[in-house]
N, C-alpha and C. Protein backbone atom coordinates (compact mmCIF):
# COMPACT_ATOMS: atom_id res chain seq x y z
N UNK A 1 -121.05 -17.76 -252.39
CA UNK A 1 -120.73 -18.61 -253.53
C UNK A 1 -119.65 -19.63 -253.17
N UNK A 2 -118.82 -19.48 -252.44
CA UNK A 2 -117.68 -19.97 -252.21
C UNK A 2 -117.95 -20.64 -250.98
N UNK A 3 -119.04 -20.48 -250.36
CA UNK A 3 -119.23 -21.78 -249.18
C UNK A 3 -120.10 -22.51 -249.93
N UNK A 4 -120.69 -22.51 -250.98
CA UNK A 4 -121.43 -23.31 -251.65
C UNK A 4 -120.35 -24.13 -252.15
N UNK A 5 -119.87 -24.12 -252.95
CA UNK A 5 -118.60 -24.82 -253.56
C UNK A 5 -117.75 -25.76 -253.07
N UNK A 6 -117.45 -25.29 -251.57
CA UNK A 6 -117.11 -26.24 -250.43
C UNK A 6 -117.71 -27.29 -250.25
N UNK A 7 -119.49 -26.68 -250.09
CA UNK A 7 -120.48 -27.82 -249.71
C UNK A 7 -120.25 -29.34 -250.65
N UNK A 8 -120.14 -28.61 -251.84
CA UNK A 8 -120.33 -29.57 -252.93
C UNK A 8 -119.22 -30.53 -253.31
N UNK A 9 -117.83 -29.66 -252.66
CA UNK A 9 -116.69 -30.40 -252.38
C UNK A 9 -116.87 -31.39 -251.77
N UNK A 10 -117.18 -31.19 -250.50
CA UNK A 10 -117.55 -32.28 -249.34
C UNK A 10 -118.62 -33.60 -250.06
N UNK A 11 -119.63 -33.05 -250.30
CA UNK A 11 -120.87 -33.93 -250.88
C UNK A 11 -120.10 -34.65 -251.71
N UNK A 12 -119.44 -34.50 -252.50
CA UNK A 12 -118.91 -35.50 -253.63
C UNK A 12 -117.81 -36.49 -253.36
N UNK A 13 -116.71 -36.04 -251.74
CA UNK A 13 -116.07 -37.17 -250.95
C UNK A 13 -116.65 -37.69 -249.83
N UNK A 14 -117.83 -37.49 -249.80
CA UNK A 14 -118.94 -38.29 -248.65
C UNK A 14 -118.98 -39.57 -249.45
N UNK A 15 -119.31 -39.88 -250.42
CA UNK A 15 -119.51 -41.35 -251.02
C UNK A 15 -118.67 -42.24 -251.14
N UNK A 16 -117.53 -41.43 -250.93
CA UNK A 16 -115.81 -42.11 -251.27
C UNK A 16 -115.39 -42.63 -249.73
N UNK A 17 -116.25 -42.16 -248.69
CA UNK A 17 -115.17 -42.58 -247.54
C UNK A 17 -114.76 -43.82 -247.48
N UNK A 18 -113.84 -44.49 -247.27
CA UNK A 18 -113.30 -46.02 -247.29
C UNK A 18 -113.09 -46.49 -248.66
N UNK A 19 -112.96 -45.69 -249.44
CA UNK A 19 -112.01 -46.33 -250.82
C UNK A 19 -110.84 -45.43 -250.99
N UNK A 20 -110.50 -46.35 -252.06
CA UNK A 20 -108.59 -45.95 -251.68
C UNK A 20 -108.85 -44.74 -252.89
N UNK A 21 -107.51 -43.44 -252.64
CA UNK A 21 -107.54 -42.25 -253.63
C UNK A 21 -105.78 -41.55 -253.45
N UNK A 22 -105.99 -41.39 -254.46
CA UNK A 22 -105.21 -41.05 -254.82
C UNK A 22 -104.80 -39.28 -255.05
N UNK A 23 -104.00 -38.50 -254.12
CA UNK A 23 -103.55 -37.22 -253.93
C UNK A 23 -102.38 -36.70 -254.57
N UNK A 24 -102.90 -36.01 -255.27
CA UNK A 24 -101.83 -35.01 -255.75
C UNK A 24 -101.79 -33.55 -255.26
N UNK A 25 -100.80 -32.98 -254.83
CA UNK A 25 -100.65 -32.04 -253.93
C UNK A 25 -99.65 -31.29 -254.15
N UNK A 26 -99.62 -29.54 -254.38
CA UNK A 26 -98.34 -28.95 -254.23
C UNK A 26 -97.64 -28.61 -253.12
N UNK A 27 -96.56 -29.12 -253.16
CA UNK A 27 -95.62 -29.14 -252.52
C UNK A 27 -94.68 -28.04 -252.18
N UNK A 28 -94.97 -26.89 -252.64
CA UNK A 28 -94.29 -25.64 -252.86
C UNK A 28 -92.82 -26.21 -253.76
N UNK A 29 -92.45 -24.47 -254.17
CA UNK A 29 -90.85 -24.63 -255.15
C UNK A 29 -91.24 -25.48 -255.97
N UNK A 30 -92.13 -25.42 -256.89
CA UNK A 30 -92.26 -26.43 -257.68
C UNK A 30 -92.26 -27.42 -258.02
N UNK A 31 -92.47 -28.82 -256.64
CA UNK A 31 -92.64 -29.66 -256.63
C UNK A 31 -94.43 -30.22 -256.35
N UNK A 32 -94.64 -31.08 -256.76
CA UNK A 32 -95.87 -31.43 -256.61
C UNK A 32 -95.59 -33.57 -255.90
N UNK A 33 -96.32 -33.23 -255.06
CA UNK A 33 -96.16 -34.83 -254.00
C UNK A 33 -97.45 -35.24 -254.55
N UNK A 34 -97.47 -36.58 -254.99
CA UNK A 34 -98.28 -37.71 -254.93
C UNK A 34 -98.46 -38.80 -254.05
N UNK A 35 -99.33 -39.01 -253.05
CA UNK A 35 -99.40 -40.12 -252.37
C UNK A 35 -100.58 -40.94 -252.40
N UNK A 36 -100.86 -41.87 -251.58
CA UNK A 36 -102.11 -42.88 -251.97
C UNK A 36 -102.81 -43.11 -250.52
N UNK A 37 -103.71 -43.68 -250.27
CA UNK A 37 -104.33 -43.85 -249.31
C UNK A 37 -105.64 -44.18 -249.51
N UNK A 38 -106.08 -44.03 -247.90
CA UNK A 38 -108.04 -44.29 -247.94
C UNK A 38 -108.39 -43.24 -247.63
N UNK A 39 -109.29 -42.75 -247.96
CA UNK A 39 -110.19 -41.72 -247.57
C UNK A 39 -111.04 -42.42 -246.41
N UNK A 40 -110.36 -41.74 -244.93
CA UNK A 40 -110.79 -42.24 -244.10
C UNK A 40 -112.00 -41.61 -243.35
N UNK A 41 -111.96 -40.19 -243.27
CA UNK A 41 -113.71 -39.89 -242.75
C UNK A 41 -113.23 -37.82 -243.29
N UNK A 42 -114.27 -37.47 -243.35
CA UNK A 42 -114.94 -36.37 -243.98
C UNK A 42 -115.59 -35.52 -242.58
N UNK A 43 -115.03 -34.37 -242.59
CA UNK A 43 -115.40 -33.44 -241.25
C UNK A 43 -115.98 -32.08 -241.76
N UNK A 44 -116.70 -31.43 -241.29
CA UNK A 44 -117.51 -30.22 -241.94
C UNK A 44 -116.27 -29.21 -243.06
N UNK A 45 -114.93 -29.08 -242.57
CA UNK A 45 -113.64 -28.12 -242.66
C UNK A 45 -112.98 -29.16 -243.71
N UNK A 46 -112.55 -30.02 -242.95
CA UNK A 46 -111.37 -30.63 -243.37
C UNK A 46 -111.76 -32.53 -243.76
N UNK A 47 -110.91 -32.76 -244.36
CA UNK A 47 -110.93 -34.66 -244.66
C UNK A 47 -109.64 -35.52 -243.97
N UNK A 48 -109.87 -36.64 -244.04
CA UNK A 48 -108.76 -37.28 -243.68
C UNK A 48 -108.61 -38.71 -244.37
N UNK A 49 -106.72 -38.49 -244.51
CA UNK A 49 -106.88 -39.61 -245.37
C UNK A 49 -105.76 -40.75 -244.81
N UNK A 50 -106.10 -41.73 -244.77
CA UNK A 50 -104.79 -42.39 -243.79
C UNK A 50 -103.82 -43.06 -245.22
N UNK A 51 -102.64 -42.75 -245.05
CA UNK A 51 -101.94 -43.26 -246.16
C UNK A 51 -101.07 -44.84 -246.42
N UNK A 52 -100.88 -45.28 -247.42
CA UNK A 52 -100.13 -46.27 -247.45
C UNK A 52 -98.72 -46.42 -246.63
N UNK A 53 -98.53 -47.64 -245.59
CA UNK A 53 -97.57 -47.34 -244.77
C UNK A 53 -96.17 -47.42 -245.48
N UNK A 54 -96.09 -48.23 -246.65
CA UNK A 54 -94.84 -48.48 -247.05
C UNK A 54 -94.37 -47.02 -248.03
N UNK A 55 -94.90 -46.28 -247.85
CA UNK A 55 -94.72 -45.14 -249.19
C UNK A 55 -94.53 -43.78 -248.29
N UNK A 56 -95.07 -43.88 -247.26
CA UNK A 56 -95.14 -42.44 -246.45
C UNK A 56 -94.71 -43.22 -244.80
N UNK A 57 -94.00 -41.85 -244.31
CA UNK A 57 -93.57 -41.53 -243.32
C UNK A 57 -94.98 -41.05 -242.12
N UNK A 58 -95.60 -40.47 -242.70
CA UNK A 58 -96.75 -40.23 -241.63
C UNK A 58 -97.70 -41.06 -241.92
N UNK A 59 -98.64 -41.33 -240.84
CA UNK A 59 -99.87 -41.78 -241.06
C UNK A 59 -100.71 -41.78 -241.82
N UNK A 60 -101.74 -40.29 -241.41
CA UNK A 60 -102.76 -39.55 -241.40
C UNK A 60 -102.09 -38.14 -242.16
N UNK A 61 -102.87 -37.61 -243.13
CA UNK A 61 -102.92 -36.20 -243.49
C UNK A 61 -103.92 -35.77 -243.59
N UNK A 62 -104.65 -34.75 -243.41
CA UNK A 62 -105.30 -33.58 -243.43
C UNK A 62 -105.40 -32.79 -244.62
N UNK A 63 -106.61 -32.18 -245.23
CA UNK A 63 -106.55 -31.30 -246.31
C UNK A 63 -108.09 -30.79 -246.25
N UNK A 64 -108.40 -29.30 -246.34
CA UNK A 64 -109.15 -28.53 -246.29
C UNK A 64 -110.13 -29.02 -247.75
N UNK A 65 -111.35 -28.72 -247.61
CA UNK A 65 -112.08 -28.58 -249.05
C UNK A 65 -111.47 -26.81 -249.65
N UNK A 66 -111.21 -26.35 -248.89
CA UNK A 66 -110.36 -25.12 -249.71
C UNK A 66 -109.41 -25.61 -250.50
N UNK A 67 -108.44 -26.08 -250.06
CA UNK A 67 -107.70 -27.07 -250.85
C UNK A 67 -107.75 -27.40 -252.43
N UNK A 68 -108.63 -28.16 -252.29
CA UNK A 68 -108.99 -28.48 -253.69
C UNK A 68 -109.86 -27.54 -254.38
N UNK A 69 -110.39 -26.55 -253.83
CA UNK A 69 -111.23 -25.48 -254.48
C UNK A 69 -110.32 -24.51 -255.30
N UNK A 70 -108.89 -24.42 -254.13
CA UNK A 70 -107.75 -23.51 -254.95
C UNK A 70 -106.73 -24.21 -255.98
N UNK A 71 -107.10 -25.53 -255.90
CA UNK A 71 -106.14 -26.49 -256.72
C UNK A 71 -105.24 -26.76 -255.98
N UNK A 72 -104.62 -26.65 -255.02
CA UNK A 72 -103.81 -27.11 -254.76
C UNK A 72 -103.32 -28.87 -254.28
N UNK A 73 -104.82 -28.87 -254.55
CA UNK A 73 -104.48 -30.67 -253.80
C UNK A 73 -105.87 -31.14 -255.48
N UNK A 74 -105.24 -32.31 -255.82
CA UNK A 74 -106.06 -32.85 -256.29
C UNK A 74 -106.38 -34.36 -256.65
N UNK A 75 -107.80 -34.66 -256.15
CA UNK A 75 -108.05 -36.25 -255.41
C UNK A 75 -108.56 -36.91 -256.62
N UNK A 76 -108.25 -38.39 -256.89
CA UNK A 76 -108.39 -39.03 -257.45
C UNK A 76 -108.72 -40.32 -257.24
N UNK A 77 -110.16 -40.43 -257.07
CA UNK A 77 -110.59 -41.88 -256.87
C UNK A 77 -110.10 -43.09 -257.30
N UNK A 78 -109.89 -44.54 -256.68
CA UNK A 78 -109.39 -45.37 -257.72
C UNK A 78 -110.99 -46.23 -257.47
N UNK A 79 -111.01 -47.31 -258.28
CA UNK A 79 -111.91 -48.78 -257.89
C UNK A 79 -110.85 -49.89 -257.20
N UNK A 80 -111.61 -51.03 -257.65
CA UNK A 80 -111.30 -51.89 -256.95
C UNK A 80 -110.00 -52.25 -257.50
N UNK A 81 -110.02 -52.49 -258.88
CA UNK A 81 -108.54 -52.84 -259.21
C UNK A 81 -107.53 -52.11 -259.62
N UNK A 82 -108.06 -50.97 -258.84
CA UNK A 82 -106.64 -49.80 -258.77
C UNK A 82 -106.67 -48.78 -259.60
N UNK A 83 -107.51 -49.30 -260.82
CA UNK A 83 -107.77 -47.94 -261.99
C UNK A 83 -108.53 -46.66 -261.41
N UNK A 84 -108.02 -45.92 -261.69
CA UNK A 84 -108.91 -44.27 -261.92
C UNK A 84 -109.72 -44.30 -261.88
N UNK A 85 -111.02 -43.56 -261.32
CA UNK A 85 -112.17 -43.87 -261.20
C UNK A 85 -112.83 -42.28 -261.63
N UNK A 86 -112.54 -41.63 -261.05
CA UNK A 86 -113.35 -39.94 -260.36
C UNK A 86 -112.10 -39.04 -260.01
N UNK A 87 -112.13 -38.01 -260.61
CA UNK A 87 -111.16 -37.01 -260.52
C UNK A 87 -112.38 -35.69 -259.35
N UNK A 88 -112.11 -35.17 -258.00
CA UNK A 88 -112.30 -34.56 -257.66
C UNK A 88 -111.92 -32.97 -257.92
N UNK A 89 -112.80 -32.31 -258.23
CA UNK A 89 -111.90 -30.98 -258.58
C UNK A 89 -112.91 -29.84 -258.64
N UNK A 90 -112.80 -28.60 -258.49
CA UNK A 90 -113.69 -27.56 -258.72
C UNK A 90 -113.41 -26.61 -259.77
């Protein structure tokens, strides 16, 4: 059941690769980090998202489709002019 769920994780940020999204993520201790970026390519495990340079210190982050299956990360499509588009979530 739970590799199904994954699958469907994945399937639904396959269409998104190369538009910009928006991450919300816990941060442990009760902080939760928001950052922005592109959804840069989609791997069987894991995604990658390269982030805005002026806002973040790293590049590239990493996040499992487990991830968002347990809540802990949650993706948010934008369009073109920046609005909300698609909330990813299981």
């Amino acid at each position: 059941m739970a590799k199904n769920s994954l699958l469907e994780i994945k399937r639904s940020l396959e269409p998104h690769v190369g538009q910009k999204i928006m991450l919300r993520a816990n941060g442990g201790r009760r902080k939760t980090i928001e950052r922005s970026g592109i959804l840069e390519e989609t791997y069987p495990s894991v995604f990658i998202v390269k982030l805005d340079q002026e806002q973040q210190s790293f590049k590239r982050v990493s996040y499992s489709y487990a991830d968002i299956l347990t809540e802990s990360v949650e993706v948010t499509v934008c369009n073109d002019e920046g609005e909300m588009r698609i909330t990813i979530q299981q």
